[in-house]
C-alpha atoms as a PDB file:
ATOM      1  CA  UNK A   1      -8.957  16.132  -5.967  1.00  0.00           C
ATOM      2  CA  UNK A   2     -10.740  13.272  -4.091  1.00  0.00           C
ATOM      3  CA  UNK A   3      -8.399  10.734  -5.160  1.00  0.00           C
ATOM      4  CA  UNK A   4      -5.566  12.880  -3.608  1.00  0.00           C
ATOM      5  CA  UNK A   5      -7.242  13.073  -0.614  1.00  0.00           C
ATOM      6  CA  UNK A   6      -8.334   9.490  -0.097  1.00  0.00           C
ATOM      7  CA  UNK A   7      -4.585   8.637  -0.546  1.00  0.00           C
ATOM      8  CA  UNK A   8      -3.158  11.089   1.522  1.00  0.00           C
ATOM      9  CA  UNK A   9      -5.960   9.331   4.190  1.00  0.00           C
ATOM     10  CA  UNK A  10      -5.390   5.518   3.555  1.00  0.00           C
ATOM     11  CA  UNK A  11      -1.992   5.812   3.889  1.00  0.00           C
ATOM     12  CA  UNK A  12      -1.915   7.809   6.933  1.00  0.00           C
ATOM     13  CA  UNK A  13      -3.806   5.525   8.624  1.00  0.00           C
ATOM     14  CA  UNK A  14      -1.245   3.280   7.205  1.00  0.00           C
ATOM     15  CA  UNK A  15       1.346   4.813   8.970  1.00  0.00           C
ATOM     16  CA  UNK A  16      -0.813   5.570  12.763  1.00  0.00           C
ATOM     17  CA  UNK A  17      -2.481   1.921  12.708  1.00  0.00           C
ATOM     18  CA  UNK A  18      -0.898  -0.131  15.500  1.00  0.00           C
ATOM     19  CA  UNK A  19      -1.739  -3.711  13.968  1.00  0.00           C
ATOM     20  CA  UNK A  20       0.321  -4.166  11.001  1.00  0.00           C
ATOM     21  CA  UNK A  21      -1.773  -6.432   9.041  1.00  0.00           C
ATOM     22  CA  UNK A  22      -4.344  -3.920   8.444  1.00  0.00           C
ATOM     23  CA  UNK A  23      -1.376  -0.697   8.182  1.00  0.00           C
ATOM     24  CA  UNK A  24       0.311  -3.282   5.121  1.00  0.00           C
ATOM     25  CA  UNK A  25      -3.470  -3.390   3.502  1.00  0.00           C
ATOM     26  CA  UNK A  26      -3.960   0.476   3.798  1.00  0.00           C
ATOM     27  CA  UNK A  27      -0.528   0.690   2.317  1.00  0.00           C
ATOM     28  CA  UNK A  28      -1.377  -1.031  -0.575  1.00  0.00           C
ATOM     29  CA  UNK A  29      -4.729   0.976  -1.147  1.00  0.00           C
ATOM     30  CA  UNK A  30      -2.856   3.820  -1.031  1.00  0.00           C
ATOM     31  CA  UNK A  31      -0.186   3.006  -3.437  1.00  0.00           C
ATOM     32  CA  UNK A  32      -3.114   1.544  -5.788  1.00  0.00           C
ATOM     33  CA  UNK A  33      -4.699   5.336  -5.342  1.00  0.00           C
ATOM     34  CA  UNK A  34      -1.315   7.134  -6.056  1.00  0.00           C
ATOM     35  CA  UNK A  35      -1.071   5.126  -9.423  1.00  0.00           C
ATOM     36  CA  UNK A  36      -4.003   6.252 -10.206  1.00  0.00           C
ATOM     37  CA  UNK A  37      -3.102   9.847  -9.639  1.00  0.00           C
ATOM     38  CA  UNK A  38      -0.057   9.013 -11.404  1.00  0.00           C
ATOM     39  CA  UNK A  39      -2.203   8.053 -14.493  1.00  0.00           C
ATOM     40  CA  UNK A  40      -4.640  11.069 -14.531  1.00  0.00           C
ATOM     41  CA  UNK A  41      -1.371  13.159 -14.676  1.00  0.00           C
ATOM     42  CA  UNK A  42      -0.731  11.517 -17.760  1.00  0.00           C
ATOM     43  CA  UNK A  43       2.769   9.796 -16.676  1.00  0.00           C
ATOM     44  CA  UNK A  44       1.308   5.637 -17.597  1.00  0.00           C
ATOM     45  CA  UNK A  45       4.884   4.615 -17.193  1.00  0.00           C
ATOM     46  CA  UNK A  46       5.024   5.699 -13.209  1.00  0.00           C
ATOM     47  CA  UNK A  47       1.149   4.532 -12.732  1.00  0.00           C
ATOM     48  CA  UNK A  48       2.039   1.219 -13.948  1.00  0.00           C
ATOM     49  CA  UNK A  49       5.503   1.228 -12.022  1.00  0.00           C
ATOM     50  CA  UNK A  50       3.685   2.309  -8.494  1.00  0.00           C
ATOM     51  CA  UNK A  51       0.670  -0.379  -8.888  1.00  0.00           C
ATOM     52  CA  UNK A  52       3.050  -3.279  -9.950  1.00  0.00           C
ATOM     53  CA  UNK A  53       5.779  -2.644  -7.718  1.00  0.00           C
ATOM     54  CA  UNK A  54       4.439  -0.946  -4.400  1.00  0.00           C
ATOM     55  CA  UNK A  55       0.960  -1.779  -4.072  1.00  0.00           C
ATOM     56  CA  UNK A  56       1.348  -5.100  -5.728  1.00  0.00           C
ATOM     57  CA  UNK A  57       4.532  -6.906  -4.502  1.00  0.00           C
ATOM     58  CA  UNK A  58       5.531  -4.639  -1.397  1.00  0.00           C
ATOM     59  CA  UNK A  59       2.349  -5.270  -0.406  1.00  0.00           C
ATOM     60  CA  UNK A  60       2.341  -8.947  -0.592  1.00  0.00           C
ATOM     61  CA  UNK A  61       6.208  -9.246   0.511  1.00  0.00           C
ATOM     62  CA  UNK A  62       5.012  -7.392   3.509  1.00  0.00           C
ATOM     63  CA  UNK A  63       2.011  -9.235   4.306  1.00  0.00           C
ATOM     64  CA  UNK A  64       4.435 -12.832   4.122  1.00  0.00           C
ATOM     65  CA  UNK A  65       6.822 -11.412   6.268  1.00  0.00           C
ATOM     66  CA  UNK A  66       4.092 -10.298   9.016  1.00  0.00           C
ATOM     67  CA  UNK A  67       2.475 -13.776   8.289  1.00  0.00           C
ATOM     68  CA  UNK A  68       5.789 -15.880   8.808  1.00  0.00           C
ATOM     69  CA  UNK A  69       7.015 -13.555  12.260  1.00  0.00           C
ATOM     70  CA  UNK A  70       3.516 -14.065  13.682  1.00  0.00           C
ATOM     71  CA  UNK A  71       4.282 -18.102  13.061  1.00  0.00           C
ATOM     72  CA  UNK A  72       7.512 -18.222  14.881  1.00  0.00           C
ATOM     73  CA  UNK A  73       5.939 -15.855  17.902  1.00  0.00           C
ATOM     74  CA  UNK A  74       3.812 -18.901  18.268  1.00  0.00           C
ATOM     75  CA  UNK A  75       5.865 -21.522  18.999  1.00  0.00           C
END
């Protein structure tokens, strides 16, 4: 029940947080959370899927993106 909670937070701060670094981060924690509720409901397959794929490389596609736009603002 807590775990459900603390993802349902982390990624609604993910999607009201204004500074995207920090939104991408509570993304990620979230997506690491709902993996885990994915393995306490006994599916290993979709736990291992969510925390690969969406808190793993979304997470690190998004965070190289936001890292190369900032670059270019810059110039």
């Amino acid at each position: 029940m807590i775990i459900l909670l603390a993802t349902t937070v982390f990624l609604v701060i993910a999607i009201e947080l204004k500074e995207l670094v920090k939104a991408t981060i509570a993304l990620g924690i979230g997506s690491a959370l709902l993996a885990s509720v994915f393995y306490i409901l006994n599916a290993p397959y979709a736990a291992i899927f969510e925390l690969s794929v969406a808190a793993g490389l979304v997470t690190i596609l998004l965070l190289s993106a936001i890292g190369m736009i900032e670059k270019e603002g810059t110039k």
